[in-house]
N, C-alpha and C. Protein backbone atom coordinates (compact mmCIF):
# COMPACT_ATOMS: atom_id res chain seq x y z
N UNK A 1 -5.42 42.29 65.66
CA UNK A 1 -6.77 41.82 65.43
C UNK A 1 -7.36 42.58 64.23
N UNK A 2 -8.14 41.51 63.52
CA UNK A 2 -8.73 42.29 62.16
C UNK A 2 -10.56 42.38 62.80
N UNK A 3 -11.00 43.77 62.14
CA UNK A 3 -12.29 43.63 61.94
C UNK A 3 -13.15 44.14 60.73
N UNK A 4 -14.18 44.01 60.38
CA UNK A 4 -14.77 44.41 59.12
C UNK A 4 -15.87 45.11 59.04
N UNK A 5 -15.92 46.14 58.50
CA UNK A 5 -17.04 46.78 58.59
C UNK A 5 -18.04 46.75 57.13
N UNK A 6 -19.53 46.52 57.56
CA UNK A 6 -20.38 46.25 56.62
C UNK A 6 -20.89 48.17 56.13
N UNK A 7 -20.87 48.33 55.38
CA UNK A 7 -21.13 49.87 55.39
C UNK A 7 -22.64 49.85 54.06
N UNK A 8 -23.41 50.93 54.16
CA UNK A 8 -24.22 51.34 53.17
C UNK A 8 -23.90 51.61 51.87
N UNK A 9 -24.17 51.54 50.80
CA UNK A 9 -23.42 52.12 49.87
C UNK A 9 -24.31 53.23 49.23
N UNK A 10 -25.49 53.71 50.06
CA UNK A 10 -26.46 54.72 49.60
C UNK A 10 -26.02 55.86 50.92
N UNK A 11 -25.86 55.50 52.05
CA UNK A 11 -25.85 56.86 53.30
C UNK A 11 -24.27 56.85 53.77
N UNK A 12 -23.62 55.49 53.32
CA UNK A 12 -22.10 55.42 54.24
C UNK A 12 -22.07 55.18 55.14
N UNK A 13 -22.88 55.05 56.15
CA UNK A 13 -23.39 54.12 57.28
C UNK A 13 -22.93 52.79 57.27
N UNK A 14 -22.28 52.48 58.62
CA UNK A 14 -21.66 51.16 59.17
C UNK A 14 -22.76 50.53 59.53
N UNK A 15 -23.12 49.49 59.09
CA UNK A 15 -24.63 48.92 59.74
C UNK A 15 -24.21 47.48 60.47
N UNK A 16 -22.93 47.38 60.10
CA UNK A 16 -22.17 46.18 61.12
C UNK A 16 -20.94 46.12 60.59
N UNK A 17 -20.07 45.74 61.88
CA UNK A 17 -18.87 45.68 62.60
C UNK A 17 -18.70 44.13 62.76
N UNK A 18 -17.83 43.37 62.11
CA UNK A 18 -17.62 41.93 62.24
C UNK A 18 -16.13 41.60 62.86
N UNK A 19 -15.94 40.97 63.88
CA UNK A 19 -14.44 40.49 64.78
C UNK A 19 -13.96 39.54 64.03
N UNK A 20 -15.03 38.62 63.72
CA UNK A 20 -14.27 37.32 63.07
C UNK A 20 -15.25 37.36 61.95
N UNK A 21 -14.58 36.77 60.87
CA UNK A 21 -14.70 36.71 59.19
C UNK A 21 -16.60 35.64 59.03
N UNK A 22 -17.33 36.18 58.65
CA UNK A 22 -18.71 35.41 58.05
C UNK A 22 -19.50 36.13 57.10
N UNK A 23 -20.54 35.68 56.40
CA UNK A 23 -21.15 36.16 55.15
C UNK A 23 -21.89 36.92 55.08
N UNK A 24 -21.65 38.01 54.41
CA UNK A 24 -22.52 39.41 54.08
C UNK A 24 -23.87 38.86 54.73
N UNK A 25 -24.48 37.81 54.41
CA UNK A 25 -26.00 37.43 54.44
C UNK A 25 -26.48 37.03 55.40
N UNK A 26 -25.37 36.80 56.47
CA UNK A 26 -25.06 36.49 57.78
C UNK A 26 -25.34 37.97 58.64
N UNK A 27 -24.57 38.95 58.47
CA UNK A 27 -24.43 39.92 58.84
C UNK A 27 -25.57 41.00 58.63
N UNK A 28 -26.23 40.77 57.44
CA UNK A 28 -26.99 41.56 56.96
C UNK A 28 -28.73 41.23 57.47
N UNK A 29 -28.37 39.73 58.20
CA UNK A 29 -29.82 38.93 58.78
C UNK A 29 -29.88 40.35 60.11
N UNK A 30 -29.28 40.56 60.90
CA UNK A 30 -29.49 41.42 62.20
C UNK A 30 -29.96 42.70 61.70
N UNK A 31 -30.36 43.15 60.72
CA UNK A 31 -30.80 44.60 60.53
C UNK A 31 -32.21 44.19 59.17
N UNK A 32 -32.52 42.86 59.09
CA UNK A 32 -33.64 42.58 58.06
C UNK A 32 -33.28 42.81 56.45
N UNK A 33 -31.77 42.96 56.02
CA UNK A 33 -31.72 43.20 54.95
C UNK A 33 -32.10 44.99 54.40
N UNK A 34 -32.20 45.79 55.79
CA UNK A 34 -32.69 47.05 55.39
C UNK A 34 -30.96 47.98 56.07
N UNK A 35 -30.56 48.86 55.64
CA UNK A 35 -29.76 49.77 56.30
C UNK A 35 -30.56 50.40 57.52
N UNK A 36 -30.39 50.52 58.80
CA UNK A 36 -30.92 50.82 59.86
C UNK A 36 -31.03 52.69 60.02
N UNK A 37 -30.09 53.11 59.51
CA UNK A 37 -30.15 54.94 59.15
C UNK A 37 -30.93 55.45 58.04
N UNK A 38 -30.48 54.69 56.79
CA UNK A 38 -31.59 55.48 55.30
C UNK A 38 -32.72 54.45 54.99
N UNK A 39 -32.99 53.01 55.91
CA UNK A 39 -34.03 52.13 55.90
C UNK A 39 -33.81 51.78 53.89
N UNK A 40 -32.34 51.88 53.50
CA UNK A 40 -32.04 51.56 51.92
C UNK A 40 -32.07 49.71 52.14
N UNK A 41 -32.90 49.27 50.87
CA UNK A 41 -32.96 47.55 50.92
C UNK A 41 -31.65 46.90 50.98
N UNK A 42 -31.00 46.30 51.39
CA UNK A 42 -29.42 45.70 51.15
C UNK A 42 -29.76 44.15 50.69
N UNK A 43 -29.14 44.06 49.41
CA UNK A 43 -28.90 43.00 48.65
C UNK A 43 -27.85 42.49 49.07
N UNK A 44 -27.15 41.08 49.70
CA UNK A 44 -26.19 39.98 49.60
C UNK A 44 -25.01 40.17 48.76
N UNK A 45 -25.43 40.12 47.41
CA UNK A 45 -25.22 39.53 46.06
C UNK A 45 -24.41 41.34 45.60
N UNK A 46 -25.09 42.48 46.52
CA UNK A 46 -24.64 43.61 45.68
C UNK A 46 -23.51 43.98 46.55
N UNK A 47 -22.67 43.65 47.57
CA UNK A 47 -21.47 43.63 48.14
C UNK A 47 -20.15 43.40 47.27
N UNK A 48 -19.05 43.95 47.67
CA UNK A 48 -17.62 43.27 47.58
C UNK A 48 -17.02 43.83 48.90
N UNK A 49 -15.78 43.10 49.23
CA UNK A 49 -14.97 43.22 49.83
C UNK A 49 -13.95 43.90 49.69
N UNK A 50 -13.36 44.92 50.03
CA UNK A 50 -12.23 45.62 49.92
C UNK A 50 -11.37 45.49 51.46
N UNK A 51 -10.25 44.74 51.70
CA UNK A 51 -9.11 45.19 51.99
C UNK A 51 -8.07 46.01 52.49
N UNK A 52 -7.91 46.61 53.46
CA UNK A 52 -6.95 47.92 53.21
C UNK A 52 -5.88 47.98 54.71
N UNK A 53 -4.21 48.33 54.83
CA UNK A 53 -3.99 48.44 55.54
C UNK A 53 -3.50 49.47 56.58
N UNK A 54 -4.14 49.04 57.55
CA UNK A 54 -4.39 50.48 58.51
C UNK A 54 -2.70 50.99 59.29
């Protein structure tokens, strides 16, 4: 099983954990677009995806 983690890119904070594959903007609706630890704004558009095997 794959899962994905949405992380901060200001504190490093996981702000979501995804089981099955959907869109940053999707994911990022459950916390208001804010990081829930450094309250940093999260942009959609300022994401990429990285890959890696465990």
């Amino acid at each position: 099983m794959m899962s994905l983690d949405v992380v901060c890119s200001k504190c490093g904070s996981v702000i979501y954990t995804m089981r099955m594959l959907k869109s940053i903007k999707d994911a990022l609706r459950a916390t208001n677009n804010r990081c829930p630890v450094c309250g940093a704004a999260l942009n959609p558009a300022d994401f990429s995806v990285t890959a890696s095997k465990l």
